[in-house]
PDB file of N, CA and C in Angstrom:
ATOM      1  N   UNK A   1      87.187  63.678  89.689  1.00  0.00           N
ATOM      2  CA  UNK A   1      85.920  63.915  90.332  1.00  0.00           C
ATOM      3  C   UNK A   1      85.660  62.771  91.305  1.00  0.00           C
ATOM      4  N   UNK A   2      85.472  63.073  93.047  1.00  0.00           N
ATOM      5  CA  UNK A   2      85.395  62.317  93.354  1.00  0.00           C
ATOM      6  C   UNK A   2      83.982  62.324  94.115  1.00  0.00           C
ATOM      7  N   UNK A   3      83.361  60.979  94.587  1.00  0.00           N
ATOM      8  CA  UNK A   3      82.037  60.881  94.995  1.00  0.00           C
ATOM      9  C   UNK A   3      81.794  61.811  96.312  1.00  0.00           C
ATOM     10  N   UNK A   4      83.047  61.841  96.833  1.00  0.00           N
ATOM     11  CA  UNK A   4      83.078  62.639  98.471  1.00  0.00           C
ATOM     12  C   UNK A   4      83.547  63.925  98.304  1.00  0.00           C
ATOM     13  N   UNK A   5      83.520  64.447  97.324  1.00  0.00           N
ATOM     14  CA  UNK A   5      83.828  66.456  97.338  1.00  0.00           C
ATOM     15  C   UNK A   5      82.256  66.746  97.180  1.00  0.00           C
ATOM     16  N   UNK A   6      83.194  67.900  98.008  1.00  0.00           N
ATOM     17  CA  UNK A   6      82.240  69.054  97.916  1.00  0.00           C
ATOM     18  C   UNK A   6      82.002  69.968  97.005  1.00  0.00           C
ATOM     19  N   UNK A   7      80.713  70.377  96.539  1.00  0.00           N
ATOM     20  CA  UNK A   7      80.268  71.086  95.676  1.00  0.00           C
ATOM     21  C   UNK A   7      79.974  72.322  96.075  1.00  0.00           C
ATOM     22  N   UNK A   8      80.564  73.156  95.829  1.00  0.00           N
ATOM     23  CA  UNK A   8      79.723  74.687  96.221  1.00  0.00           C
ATOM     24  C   UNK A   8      78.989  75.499  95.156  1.00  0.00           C
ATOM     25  N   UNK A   9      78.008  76.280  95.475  1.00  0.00           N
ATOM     26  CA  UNK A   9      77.892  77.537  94.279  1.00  0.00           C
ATOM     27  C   UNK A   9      77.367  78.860  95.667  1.00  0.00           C
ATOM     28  N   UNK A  10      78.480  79.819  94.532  1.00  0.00           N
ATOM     29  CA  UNK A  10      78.111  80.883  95.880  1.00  0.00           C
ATOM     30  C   UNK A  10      77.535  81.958  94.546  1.00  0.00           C
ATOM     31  N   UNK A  11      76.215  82.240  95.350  1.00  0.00           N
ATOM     32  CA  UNK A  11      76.122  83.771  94.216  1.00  0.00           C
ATOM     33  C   UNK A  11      76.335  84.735  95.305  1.00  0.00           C
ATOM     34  N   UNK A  12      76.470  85.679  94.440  1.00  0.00           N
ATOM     35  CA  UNK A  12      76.781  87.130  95.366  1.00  0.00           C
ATOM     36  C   UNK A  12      76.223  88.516  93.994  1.00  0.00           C
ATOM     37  N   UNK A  13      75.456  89.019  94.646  1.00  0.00           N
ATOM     38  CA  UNK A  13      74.925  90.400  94.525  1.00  0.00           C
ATOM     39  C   UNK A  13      75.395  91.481  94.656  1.00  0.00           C
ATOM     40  N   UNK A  14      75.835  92.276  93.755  1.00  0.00           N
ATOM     41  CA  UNK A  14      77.251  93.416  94.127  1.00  0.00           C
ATOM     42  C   UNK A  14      75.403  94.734  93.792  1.00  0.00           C
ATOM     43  N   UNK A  15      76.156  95.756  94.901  1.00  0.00           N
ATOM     44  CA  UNK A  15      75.314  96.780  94.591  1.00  0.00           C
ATOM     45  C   UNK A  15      75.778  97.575  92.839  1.00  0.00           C
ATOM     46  N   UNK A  16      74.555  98.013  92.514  1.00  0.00           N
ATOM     47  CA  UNK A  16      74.714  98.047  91.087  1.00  0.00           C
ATOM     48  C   UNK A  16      76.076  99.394  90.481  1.00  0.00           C
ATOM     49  N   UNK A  17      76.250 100.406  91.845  1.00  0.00           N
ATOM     50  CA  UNK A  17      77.114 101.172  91.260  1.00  0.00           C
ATOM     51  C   UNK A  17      78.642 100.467  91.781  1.00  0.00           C
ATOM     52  N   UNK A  18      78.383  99.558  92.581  1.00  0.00           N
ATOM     53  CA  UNK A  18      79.759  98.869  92.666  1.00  0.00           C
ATOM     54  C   UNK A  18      80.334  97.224  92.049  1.00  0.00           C
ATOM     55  N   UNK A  19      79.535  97.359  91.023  1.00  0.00           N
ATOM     56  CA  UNK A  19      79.772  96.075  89.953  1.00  0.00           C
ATOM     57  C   UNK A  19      81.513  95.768  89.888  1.00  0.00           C
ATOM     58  N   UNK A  20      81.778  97.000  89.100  1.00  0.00           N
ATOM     59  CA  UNK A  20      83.332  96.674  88.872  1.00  0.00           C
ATOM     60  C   UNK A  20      84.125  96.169  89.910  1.00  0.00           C
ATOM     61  N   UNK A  21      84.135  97.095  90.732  1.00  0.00           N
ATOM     62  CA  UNK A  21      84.817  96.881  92.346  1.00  0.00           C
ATOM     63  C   UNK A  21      84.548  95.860  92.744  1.00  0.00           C
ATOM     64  N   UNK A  22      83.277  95.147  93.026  1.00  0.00           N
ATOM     65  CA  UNK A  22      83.206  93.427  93.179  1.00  0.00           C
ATOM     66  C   UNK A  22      83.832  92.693  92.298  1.00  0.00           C
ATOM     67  N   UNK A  23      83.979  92.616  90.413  1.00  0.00           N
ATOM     68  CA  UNK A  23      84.254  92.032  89.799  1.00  0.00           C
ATOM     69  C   UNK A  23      85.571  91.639  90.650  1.00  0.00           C
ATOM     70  N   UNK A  24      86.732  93.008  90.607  1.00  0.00           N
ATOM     71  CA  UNK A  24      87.647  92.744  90.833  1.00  0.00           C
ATOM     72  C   UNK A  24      88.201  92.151  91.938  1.00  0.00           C
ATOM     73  N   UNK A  25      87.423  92.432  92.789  1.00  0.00           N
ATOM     74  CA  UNK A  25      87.799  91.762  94.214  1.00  0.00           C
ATOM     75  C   UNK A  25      87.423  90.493  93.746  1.00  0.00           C
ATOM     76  N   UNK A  26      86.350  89.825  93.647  1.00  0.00           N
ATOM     77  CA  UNK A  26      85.907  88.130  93.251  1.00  0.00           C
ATOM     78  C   UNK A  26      87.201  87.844  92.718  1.00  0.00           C
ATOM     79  N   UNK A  27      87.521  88.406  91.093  1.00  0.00           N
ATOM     80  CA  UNK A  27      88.457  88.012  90.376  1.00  0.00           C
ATOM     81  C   UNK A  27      89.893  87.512  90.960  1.00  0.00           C
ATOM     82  N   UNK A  28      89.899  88.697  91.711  1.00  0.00           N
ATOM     83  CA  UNK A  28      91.539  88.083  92.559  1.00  0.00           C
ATOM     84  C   UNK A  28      91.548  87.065  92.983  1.00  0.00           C
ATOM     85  N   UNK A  29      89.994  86.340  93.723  1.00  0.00           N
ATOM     86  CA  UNK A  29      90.141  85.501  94.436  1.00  0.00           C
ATOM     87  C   UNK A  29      90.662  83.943  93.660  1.00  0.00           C
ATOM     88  N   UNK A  30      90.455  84.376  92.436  1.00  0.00           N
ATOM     89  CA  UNK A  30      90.602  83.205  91.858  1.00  0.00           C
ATOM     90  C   UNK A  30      92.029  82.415  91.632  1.00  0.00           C
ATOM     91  N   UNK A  31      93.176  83.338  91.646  1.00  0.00           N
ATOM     92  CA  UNK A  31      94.407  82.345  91.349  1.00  0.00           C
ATOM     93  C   UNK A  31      95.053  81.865  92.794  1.00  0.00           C
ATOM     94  N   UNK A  32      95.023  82.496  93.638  1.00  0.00           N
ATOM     95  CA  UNK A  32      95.385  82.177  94.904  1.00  0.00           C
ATOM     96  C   UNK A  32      94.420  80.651  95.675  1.00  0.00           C
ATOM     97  N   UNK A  33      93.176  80.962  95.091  1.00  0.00           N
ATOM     98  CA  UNK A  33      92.394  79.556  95.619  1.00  0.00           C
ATOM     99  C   UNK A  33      92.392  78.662  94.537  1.00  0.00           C
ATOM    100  N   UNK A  34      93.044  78.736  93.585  1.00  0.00           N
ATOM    101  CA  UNK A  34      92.905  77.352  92.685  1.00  0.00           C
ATOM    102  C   UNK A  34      94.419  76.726  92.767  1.00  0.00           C
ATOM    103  N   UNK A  35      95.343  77.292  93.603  1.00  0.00           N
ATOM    104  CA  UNK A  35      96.370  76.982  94.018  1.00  0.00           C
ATOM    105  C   UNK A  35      96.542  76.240  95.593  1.00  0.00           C
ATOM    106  N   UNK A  36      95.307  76.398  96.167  1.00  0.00           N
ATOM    107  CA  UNK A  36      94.929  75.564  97.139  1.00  0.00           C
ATOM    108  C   UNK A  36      94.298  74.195  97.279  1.00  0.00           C
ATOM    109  N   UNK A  37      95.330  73.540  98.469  1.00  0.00           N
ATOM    110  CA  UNK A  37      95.012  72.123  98.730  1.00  0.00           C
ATOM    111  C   UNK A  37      93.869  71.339  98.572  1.00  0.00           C
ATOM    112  N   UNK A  38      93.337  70.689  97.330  1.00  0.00           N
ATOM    113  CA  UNK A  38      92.321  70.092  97.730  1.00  0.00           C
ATOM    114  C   UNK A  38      91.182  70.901  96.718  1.00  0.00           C
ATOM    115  N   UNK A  39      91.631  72.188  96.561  1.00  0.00           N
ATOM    116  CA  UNK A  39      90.768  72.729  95.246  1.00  0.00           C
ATOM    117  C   UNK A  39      90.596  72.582  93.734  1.00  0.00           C
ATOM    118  N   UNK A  40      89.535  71.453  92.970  1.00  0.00           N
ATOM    119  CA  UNK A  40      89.596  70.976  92.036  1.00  0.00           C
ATOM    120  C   UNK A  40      89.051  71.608  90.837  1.00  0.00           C
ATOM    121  N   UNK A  41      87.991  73.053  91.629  1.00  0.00           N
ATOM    122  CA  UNK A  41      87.204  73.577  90.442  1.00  0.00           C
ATOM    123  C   UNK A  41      86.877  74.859  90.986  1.00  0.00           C
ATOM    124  N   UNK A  42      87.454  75.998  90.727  1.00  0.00           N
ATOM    125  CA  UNK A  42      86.856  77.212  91.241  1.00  0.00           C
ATOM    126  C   UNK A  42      86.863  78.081  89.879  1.00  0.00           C
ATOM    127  N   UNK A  43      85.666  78.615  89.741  1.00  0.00           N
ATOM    128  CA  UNK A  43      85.210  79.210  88.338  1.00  0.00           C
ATOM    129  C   UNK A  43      84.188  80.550  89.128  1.00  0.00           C
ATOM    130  N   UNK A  44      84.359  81.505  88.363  1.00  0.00           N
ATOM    131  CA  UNK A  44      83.506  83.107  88.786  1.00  0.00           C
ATOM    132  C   UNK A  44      82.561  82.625  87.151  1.00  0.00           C
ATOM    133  N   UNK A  45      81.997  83.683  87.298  1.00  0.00           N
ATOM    134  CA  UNK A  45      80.624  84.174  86.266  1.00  0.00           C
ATOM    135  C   UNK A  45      80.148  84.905  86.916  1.00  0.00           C
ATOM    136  N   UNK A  46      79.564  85.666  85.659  1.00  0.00           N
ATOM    137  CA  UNK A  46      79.189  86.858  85.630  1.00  0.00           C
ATOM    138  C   UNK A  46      77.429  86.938  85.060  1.00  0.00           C
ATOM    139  N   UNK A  47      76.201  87.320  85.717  1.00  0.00           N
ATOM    140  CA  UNK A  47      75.427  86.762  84.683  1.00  0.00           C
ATOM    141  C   UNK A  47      75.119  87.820  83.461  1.00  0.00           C
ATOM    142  N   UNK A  48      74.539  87.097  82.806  1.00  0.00           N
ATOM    143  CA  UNK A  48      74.388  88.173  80.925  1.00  0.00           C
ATOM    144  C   UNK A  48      73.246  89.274  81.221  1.00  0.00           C
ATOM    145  N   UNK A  49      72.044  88.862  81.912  1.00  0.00           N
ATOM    146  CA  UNK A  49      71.337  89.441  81.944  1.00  0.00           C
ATOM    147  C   UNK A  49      71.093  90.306  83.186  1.00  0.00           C
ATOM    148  N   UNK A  50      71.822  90.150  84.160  1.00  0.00           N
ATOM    149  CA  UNK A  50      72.375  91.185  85.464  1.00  0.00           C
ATOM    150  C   UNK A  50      73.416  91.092  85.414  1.00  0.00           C
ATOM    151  N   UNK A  51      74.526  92.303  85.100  1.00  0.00           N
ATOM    152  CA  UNK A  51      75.873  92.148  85.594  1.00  0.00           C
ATOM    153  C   UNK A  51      76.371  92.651  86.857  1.00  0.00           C
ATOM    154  N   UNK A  52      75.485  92.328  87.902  1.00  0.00           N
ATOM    155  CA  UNK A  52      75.604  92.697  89.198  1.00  0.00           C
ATOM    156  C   UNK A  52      75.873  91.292  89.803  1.00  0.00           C
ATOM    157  N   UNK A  53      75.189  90.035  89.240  1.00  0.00           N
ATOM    158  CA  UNK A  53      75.175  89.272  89.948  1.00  0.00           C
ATOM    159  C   UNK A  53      76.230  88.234  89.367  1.00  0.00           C
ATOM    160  N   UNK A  54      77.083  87.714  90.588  1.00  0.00           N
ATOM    161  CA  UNK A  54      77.774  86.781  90.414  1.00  0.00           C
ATOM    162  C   UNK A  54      77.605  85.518  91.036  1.00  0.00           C
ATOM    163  N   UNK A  55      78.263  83.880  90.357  1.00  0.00           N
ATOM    164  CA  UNK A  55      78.342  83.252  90.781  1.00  0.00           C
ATOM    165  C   UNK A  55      79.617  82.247  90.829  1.00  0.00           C
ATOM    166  N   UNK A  56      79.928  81.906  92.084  1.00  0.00           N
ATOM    167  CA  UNK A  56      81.205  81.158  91.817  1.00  0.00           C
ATOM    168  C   UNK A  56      80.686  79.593  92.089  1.00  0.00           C
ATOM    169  N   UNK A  57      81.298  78.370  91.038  1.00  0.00           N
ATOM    170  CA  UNK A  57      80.955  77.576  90.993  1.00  0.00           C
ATOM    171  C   UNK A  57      82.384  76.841  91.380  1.00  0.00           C
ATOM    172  N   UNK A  58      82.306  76.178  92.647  1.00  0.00           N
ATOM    173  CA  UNK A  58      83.768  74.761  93.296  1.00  0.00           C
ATOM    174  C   UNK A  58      83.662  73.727  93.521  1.00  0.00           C
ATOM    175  N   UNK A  59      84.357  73.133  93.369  1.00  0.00           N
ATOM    176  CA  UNK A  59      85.016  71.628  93.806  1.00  0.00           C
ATOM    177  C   UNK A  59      85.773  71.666  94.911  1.00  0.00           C
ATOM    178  N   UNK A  60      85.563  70.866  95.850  1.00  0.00           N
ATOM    179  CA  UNK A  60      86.830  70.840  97.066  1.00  0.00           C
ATOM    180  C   UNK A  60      86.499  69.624  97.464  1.00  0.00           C
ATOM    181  N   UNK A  61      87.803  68.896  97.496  1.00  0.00           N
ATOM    182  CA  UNK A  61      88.251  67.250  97.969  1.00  0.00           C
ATOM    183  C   UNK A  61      87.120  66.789  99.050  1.00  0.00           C
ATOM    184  N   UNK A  62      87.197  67.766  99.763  1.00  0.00           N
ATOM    185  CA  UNK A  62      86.555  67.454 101.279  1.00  0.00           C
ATOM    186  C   UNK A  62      86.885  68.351 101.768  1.00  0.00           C
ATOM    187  N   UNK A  63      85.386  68.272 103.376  1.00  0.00           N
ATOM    188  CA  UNK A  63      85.179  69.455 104.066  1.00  0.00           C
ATOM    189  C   UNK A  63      86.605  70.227 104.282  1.00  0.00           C
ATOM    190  N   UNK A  64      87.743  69.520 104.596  1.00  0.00           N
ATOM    191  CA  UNK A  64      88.673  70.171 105.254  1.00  0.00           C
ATOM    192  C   UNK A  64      88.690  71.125 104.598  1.00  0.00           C
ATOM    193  N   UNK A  65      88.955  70.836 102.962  1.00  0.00           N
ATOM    194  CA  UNK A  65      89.812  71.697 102.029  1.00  0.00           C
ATOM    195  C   UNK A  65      88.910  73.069 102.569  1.00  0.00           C
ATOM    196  N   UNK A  66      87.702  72.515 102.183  1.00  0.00           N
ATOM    197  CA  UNK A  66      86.560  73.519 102.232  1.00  0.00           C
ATOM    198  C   UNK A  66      86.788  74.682 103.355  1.00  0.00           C
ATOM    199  N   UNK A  67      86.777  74.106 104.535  1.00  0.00           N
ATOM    200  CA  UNK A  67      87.029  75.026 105.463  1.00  0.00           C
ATOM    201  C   UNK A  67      88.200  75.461 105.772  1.00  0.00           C
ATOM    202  N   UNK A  68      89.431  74.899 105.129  1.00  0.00           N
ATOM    203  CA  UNK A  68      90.607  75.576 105.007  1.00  0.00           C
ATOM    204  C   UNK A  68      90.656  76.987 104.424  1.00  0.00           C
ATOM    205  N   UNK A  69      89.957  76.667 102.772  1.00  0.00           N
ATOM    206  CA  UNK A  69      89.799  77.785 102.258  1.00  0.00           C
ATOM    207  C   UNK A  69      89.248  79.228 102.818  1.00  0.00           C
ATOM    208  N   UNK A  70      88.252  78.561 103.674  1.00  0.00           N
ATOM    209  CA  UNK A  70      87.477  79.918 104.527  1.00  0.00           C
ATOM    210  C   UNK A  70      88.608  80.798 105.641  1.00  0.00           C
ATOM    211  N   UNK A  71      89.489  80.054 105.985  1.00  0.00           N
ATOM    212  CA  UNK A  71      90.222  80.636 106.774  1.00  0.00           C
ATOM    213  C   UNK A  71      91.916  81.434 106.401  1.00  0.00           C
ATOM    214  N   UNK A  72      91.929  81.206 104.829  1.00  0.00           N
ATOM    215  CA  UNK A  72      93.070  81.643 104.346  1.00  0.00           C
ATOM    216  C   UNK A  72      92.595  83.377 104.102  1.00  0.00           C
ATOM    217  N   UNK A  73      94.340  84.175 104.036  1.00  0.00           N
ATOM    218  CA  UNK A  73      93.768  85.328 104.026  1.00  0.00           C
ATOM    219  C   UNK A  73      93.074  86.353 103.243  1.00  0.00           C
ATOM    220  N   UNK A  74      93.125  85.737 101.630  1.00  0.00           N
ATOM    221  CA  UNK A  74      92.474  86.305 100.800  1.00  0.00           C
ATOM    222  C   UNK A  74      91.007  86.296 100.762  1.00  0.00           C
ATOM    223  N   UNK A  75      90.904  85.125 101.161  1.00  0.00           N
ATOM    224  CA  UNK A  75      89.406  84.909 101.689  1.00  0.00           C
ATOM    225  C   UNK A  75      88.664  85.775 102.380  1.00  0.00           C
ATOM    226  N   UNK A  76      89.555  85.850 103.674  1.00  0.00           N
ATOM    227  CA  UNK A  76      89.316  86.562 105.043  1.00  0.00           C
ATOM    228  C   UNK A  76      89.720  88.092 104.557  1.00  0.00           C
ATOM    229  N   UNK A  77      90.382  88.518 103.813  1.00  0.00           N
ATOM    230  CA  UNK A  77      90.464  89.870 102.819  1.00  0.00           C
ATOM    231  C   UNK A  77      89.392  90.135 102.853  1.00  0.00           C
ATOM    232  N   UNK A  78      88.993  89.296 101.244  1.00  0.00           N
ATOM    233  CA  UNK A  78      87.725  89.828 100.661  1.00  0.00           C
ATOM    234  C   UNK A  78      86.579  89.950 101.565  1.00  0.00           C
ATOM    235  N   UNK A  79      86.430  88.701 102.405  1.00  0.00           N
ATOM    236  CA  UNK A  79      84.853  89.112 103.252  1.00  0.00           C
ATOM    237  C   UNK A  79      84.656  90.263 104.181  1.00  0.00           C
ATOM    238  N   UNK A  80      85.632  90.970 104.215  1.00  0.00           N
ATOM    239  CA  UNK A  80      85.736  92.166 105.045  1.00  0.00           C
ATOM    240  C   UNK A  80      85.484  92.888 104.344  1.00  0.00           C
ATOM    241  N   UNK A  81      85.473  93.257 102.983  1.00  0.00           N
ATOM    242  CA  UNK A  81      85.049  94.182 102.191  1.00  0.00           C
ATOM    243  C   UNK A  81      84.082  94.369 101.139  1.00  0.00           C
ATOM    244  N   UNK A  82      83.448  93.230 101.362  1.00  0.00           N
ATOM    245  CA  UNK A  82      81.824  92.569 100.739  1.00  0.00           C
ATOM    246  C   UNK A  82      80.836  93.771 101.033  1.00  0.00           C
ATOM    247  N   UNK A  83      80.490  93.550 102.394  1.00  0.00           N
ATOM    248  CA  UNK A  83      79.584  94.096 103.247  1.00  0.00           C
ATOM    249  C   UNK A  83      79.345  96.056 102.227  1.00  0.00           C
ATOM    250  N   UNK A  84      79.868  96.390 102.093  1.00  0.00           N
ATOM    251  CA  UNK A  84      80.045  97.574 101.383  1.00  0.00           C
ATOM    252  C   UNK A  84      80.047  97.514 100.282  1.00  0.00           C
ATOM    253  N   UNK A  85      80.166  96.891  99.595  1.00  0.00           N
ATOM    254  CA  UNK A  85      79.987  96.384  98.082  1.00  0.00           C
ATOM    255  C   UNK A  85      78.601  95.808  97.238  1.00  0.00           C
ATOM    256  N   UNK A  86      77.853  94.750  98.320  1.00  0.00           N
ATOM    257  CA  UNK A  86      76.839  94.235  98.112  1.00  0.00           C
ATOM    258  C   UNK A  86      75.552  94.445  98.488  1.00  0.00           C
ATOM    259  N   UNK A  87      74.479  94.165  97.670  1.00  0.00           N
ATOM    260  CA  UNK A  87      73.277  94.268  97.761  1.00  0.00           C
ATOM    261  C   UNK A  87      72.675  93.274  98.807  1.00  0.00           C
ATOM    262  N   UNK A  88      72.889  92.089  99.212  1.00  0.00           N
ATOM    263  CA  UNK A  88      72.191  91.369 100.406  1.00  0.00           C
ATOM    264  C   UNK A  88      73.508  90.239  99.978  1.00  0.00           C
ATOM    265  N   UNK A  89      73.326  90.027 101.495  1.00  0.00           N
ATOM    266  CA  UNK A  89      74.315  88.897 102.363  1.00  0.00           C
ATOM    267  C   UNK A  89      74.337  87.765 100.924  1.00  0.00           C
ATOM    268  N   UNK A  90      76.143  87.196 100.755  1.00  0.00           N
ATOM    269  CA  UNK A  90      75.922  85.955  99.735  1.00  0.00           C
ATOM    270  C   UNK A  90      75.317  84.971 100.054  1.00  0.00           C
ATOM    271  N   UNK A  91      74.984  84.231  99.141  1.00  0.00           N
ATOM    272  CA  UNK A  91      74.345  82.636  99.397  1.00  0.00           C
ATOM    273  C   UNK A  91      74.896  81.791  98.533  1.00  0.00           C
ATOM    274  N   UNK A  92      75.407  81.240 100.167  1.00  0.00           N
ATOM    275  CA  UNK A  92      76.727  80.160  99.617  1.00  0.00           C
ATOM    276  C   UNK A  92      76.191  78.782 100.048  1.00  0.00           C
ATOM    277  N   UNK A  93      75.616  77.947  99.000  1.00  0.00           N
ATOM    278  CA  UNK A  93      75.393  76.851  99.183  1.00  0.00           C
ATOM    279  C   UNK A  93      76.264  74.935  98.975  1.00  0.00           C
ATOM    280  N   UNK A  94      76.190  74.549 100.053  1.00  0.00           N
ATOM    281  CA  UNK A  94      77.019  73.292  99.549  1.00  0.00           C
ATOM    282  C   UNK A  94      76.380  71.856  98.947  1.00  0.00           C
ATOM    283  N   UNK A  95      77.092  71.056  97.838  1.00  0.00           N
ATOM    284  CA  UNK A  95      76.617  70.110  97.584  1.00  0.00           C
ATOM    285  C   UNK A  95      76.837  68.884  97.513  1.00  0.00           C
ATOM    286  N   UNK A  96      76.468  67.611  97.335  1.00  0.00           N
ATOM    287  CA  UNK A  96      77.091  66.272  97.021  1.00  0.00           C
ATOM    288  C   UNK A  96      76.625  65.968  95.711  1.00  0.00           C
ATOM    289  N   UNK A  97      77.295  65.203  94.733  1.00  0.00           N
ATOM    290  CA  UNK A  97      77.236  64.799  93.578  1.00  0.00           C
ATOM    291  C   UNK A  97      76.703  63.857  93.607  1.00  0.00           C
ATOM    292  N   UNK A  98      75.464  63.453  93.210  1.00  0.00           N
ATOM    293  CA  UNK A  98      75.101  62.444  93.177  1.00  0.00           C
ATOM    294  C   UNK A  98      74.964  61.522  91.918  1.00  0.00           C
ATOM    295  N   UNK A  99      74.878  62.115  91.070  1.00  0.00           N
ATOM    296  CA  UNK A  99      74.797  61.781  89.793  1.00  0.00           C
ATOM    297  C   UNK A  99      75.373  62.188  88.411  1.00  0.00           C
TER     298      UNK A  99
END
């Protein structure tokens, strides 16, 4: 854990008859980006009390990694096929560790 990564949490809102179909798309995303440069923590969830809504919780070294990731193609896959899947645009927020 270092003082200069980046923290992300992205939730994302799958429309309710397309839960599964998001699961799985999110899900993929996961072994291909935890195999990427600089990626220290990428975790999905699911919440208990909406299973529509997801959140992915990361670690990345630094911005680069960060914006590396955005430009690889699984990435660039999945966000092409969000838009049809989800209930309102994700919210992907970044953080610093401060404590």
């Amino acid at each position: 854990m270092h003082e200069s990564s980046i923290r992300v949490v992205a939730r994302i809102v799958a429309k309710p008859e397309k839960v599964e179909e998001t699961r799985a798309l999110l899900s993929g995303l996961i072994a291909p980006t935890r195999k990427e440069t600089g990626c220290s923590r990428y975790e999905l969830m699911q919440n208990r009390a909406n299973p529509a809504e997801f959140t992915f919780v990361e670690e990345w070294a630094n911005e680069g990694a960060l914006n590396a990731h955005f430009t690889t193609s699984h990435v660039k896959d999945a966000f092409s096929k969000v838009p049809a899947l989800l209930a309102e645009p994700p919210d992907i927020r970044q953080y610093t560790l401060i404590a």
